[in-house]
Protein backbone atom coordinates (compact mmCIF):
# COMPACT_ATOMS: atom_id res chain seq x y z
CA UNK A 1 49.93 130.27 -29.93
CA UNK A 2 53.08 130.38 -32.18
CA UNK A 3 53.65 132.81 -34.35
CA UNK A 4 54.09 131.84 -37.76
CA UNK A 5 56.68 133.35 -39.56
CA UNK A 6 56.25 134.40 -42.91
CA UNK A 7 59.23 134.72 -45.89
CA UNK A 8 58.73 136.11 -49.52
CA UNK A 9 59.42 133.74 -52.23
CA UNK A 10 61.47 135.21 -55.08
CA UNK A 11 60.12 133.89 -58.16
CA UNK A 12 63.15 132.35 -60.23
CA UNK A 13 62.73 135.20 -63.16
CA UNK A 14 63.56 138.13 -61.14
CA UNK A 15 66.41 136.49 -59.42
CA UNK A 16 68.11 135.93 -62.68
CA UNK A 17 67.24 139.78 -63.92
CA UNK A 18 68.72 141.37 -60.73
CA UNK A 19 71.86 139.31 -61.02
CA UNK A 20 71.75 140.48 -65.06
CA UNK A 21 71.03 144.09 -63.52
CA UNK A 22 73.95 143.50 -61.14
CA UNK A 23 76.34 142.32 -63.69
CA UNK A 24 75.43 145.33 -66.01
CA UNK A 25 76.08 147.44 -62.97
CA UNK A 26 80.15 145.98 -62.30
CA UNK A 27 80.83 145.82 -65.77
CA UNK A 28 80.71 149.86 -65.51
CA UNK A 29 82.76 152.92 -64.35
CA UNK A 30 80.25 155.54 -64.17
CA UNK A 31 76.53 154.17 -63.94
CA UNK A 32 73.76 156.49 -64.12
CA UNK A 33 69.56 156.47 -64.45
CA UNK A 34 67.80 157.79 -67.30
CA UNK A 35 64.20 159.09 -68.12
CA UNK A 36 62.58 157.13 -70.84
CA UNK A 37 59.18 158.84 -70.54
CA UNK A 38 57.40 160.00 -74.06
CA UNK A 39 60.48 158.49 -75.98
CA UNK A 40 58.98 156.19 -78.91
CA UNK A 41 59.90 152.28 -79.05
CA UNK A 42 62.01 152.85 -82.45
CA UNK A 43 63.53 156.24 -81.10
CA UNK A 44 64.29 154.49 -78.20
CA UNK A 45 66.00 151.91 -80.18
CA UNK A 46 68.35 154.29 -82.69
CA UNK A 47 69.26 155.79 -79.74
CA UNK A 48 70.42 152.71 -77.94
CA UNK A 49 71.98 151.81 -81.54
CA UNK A 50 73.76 154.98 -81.21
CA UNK A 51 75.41 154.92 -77.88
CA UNK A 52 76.67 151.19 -78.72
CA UNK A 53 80.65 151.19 -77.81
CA UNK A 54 80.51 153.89 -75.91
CA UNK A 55 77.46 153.53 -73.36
CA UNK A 56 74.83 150.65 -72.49
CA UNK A 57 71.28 150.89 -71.62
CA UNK A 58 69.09 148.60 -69.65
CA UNK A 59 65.43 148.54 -68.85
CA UNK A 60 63.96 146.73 -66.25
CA UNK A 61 60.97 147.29 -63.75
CA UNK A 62 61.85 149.66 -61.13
CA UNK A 63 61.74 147.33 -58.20
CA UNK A 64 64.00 144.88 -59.67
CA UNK A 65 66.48 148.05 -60.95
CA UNK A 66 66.21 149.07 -56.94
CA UNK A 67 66.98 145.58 -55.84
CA UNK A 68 69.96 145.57 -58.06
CA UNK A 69 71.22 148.56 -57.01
CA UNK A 70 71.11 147.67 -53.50
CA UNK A 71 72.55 144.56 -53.53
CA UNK A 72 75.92 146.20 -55.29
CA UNK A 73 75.80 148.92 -52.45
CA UNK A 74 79.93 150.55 -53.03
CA UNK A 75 77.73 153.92 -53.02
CA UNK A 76 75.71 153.14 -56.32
CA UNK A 77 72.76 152.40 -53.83
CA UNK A 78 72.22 156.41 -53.82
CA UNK A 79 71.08 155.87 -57.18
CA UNK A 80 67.97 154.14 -55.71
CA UNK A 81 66.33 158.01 -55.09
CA UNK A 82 66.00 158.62 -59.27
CA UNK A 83 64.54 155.33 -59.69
CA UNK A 84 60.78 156.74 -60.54
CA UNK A 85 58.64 156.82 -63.37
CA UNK A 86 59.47 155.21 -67.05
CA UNK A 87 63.47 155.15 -66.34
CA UNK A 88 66.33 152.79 -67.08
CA UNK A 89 69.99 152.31 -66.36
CA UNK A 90 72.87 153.66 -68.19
CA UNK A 91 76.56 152.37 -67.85
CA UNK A 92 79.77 153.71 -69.41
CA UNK A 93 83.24 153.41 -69.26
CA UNK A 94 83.63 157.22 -70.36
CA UNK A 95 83.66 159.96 -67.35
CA UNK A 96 80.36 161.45 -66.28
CA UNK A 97 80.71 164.64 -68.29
CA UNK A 98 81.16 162.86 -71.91
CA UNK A 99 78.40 160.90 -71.18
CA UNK A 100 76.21 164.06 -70.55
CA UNK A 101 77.52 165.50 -73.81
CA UNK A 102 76.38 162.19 -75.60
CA UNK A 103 73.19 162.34 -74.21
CA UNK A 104 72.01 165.75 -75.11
CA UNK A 105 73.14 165.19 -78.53
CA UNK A 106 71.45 162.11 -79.27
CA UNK A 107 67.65 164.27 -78.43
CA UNK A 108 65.86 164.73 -81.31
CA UNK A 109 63.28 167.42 -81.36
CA UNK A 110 59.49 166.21 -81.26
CA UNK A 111 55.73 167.09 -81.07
CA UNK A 112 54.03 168.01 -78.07
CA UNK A 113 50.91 166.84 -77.11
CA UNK A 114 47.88 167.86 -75.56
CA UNK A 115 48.60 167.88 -72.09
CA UNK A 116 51.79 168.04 -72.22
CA UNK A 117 54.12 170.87 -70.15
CA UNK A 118 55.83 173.24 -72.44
CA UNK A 119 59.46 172.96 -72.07
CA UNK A 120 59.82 176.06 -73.27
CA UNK A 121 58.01 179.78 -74.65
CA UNK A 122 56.52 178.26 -77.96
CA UNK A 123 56.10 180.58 -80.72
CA UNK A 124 55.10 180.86 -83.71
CA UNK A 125 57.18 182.60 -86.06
CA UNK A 126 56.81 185.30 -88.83
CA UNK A 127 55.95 183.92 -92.25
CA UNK A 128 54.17 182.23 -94.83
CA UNK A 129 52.26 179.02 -93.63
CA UNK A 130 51.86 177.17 -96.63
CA UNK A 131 48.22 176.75 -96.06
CA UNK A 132 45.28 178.17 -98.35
CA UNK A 133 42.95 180.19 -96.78
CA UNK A 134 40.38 178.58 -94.61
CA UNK A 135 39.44 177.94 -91.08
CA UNK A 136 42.86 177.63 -90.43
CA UNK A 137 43.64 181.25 -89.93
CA UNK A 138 40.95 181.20 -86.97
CA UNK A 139 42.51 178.49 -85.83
CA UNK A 140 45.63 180.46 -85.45
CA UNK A 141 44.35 183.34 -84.09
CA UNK A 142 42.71 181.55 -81.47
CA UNK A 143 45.60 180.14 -80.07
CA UNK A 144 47.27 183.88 -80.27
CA UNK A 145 49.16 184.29 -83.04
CA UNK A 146 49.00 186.94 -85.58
CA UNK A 147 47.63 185.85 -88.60
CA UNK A 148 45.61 187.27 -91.47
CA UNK A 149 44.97 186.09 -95.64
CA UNK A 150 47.48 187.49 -97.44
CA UNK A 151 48.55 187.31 -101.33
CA UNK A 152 46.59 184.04 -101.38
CA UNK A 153 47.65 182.56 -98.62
CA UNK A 154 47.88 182.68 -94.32
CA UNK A 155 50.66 184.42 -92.70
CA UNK A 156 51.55 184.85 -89.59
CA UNK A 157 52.39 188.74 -89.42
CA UNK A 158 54.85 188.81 -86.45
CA UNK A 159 56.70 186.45 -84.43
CA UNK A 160 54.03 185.34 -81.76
CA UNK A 161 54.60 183.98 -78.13
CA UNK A 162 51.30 181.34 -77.74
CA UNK A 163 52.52 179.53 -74.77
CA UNK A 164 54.87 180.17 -71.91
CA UNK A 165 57.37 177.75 -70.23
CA UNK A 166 55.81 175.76 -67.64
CA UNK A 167 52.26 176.20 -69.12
CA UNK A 168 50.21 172.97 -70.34
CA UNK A 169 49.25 172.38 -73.93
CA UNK A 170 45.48 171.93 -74.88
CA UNK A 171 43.91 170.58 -77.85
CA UNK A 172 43.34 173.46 -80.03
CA UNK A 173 47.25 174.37 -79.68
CA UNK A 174 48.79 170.85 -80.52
CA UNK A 175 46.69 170.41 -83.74
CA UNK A 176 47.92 174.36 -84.63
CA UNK A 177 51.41 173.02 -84.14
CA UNK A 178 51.12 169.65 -85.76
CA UNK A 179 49.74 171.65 -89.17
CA UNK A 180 53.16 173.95 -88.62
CA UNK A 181 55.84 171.35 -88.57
CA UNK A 182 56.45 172.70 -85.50
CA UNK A 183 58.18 170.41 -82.92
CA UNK A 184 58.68 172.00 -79.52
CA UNK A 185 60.45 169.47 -77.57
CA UNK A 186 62.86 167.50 -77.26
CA UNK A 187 62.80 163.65 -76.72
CA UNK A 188 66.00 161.87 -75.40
CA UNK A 189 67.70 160.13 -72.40
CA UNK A 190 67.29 162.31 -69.96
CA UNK A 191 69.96 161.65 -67.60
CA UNK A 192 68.85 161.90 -63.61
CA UNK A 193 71.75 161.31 -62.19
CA UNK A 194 75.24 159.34 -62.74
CA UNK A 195 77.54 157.85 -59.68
CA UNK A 196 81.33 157.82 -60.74
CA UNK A 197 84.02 156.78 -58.20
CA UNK A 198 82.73 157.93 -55.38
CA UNK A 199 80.40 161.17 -56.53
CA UNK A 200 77.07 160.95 -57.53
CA UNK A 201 76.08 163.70 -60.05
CA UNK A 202 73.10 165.57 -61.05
CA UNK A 203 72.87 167.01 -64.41
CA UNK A 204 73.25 170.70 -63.48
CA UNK A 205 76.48 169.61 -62.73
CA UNK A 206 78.03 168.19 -65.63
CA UNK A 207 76.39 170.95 -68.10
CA UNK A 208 79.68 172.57 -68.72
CA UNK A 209 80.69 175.52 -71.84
CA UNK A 210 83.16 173.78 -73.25
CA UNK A 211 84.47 177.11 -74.68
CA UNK A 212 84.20 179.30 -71.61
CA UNK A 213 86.47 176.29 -69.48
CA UNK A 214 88.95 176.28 -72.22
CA UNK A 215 89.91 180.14 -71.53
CA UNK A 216 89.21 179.40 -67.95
CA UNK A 217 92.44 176.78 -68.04
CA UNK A 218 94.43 179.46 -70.80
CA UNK A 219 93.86 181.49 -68.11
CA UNK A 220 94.88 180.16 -65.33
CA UNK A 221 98.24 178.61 -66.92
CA UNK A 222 99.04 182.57 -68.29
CA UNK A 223 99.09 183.39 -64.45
CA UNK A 224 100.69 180.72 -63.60
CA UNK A 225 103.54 181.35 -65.62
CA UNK A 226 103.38 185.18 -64.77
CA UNK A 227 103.65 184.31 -61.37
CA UNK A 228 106.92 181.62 -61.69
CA UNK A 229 108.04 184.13 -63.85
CA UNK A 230 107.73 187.44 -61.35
CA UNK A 231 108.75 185.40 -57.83
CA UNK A 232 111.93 184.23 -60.10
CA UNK A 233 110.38 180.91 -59.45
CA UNK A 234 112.24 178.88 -61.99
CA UNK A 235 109.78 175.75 -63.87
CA UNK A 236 110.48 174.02 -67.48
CA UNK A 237 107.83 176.63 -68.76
CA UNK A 238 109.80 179.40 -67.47
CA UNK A 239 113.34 178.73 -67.13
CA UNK A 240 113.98 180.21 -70.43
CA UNK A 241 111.97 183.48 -69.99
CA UNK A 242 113.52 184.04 -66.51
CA UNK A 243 117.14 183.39 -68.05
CA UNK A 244 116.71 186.33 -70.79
CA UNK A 245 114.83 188.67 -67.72
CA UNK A 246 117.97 188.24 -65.78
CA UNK A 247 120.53 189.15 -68.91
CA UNK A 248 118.42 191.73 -69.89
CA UNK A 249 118.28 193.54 -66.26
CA UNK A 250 122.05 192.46 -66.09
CA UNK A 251 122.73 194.39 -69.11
CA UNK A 252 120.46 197.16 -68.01
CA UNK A 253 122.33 197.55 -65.30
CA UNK A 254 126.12 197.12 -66.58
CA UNK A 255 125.38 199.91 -69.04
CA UNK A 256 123.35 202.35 -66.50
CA UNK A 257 126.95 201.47 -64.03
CA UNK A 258 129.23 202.48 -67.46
CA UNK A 259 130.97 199.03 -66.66
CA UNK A 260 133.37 198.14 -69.69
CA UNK A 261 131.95 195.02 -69.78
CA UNK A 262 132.35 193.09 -73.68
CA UNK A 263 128.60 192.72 -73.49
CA UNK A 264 127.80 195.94 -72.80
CA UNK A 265 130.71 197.98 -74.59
CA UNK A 266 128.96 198.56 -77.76
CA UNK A 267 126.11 199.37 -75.92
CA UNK A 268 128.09 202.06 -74.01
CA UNK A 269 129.46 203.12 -77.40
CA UNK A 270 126.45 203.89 -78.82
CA UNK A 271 124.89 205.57 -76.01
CA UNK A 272 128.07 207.92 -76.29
CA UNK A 273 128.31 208.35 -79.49
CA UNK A 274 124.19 209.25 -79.27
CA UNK A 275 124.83 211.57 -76.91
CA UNK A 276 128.04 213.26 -78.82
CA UNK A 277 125.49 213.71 -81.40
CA UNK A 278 122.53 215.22 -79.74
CA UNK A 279 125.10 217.61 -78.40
CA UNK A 280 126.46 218.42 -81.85
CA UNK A 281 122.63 218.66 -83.10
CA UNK A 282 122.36 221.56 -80.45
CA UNK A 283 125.24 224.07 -81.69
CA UNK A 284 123.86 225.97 -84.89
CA UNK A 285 127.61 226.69 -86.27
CA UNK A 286 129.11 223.87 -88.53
CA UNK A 287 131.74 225.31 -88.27
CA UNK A 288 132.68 225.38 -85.07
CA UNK A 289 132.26 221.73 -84.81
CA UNK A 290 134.44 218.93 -86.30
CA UNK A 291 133.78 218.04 -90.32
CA UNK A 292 132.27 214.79 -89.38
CA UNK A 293 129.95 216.46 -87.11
CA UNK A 294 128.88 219.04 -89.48
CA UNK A 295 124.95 218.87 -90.41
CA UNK A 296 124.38 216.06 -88.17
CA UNK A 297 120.92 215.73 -86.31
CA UNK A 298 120.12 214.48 -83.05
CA UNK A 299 120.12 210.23 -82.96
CA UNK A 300 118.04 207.98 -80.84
CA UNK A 301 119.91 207.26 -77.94
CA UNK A 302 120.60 203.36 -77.46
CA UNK A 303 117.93 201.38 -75.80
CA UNK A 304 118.78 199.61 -72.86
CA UNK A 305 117.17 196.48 -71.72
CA UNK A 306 114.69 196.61 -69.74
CA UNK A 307 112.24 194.52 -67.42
CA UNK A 308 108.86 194.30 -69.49
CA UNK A 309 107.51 191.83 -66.89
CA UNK A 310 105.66 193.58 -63.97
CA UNK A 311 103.57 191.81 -61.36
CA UNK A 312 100.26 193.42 -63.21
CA UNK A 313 100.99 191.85 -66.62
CA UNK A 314 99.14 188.92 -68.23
CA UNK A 315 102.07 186.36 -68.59
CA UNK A 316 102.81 186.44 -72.36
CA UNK A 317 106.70 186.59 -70.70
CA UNK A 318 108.29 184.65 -73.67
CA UNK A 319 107.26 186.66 -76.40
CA UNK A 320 108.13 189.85 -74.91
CA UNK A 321 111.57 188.34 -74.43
CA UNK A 322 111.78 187.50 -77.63
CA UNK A 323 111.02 191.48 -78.59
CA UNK A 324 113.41 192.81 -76.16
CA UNK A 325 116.63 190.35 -77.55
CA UNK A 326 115.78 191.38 -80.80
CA UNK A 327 115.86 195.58 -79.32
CA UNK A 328 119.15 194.37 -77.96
CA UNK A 329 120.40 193.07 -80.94
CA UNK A 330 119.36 196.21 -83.04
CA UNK A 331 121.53 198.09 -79.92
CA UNK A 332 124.59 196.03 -80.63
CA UNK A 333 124.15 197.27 -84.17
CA UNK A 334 123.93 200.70 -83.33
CA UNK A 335 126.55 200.52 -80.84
CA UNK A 336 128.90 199.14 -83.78
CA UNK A 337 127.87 202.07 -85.93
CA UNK A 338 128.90 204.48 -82.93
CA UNK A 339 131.91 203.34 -82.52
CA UNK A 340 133.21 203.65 -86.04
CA UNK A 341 131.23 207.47 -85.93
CA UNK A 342 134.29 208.23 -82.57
CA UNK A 343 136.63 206.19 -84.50
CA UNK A 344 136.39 208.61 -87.22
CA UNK A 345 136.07 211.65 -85.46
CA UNK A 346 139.05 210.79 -82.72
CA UNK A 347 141.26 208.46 -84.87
């Protein structure tokens, strides 16, 4: 006998949606698949309205979405293992983190029914309810809250914990809710998963403090600059900083050396004439010093310039800098001063 050799035959329709699916697919940069579960049709549909310009959205039935998928291959076939449940396809041209962001904003908070998983620890919080007194405040306290008739009407006496995360909601608890206002959950595209040149992501990794990676980079460039800045490593950044280190240590050291350099003889002036004074300051008879010495006390010796920038600091290099030329400044002030105080004394 022969064997008879069967084929499938591809009805027309769902050739046409895969190649739509497929087209969605390529027209994309990042391409990811989204939980639609619980999500009402006209929620679903401001949300879609929402993301327009920025993201696209696609439903189709699974098998046709996994056909799709396969048939562009590049990678985007790993997609294939989210493809479960009420889902659909998201495309953007925006990197996988910014659609994330998008995402989670656009969730809306929303009952939870009967059945239902709590996302959450539900409580019930401290207050007035609003309602009159009636069954209703059995109704609470069957569900474990804290409630009692009070001034004419039910409060709930203390914030109360009446179901925790991972536990399912009954019947009694979802009407108690409903008659609260109080929406537990929230409803949204939940994003899977999202392939972007070459990486496929799962939502624990694009959740990101946007605050926390901010000082994370501040931080980073400070030590980068500290560390140009102590190897002598010169960079646009630093080329400035490690231009007034070097005058300041070459300073330093010109007026540690006594060199009779012109930048550093009014430094050496003053430091003399400090130290002419603090020696005057330490004889106790005027007279036995010079008129202009007479009743003079002990002046701060000049400061010399020194190197603020250890290997320990955090690099805030250029203001310091900026501090110690304007000490160095106030120096060549002094030193001025000084030398018209020996002037006066020797001329």
């Amino acid at each position: 006998m022969s064997s008879v050799r069967k084929t499938e035959t591809i009805p027309e329709w769902k050739r046409e949606e895969v190649d739509e699916l497929v087209e969605f697919i390529d027209s994309y940069a990042s391409v990811g698949i989204v939980g639609v579960a619980g999500i009402p049709s006209r929620q679903l549909q401001a949300m879609r309205r929402e993301l327009h310009g920025s993201a696209g959205v696609r439903m189709s039935r699974n098998t046709l979405t996994t056909r799709a998928l396969e048939e562009v291959d590049d990678g985007v076939e790993a997609l294939t293992e989210y493809v479960s449940g009420q889902v659909a396809l998201v495309g953007t041209n925006d990197n996988p983190f910014g659609l994330f962001k998008q995402l989670e904003a656009s969730k809306t908070p929303a009952p939870i029914n009967e059945g239902e998983v709590a996302p959450n620890d539900i409580v019930i919080p401290e207050g007035d309810t609003g309602v009159d007194p009636g069954p209703f405040v059995g109704e609470l306290q069957t569900v474990g809250a804290s409630a009692r008739i009070m001034d004419g009407s039910i409060k709930v006496t203390e914030d109360s914990t009446v179901l925790e995360e991972g536990e399912v909601v009954d019947n009694d608890l979802a009407n108690v809710l409903v008659e609260l206002g109080i929406e537990p959950k929230e409803v949204g595209l939940d994003l899977r998963a999202v392939y972007s040149e070459g990486v496929l992501f799962e939502p624990e990794e694009l959740e990101l403090d946007v605050d926390e990676y901010e000082a994370d980079i501040r931080s980073a460039a400070a030590a980068a600059r500290n560390l140009s800045v102590n190897a002598a490593y010169p960079t646009a950044a630093t080329a400035g900083t490690l231009l007034a280190k070097a005058s300041g240590e070459a300073k330093s050291v010109g007026l540690f050396a006594e060199i009779e350099s012109p930048d550093v003889v009014p430094d050496l002036i003053g430091k003399a004439d400090a130290q002419l004074r603090a020696l005057a300051a330490q004889i106790d008879d005027d007279e036995a010093l010079p008129e202009e010495l007479q009743g003079v006390e002990a002046a701060p010796a000049a400061k010399p310039a020194t190197d603020d920038a250890d290997e320990e600091e955090q690099a805030d290099e250029e203001t310091e800098d900026a501090e110690e030329a304007d000490a160095d400044d106030a120096d060549d002030d002094d030193g001025d001063d000084g030398g018209e105080g020996l002037g006066a004394m020797f001329g």
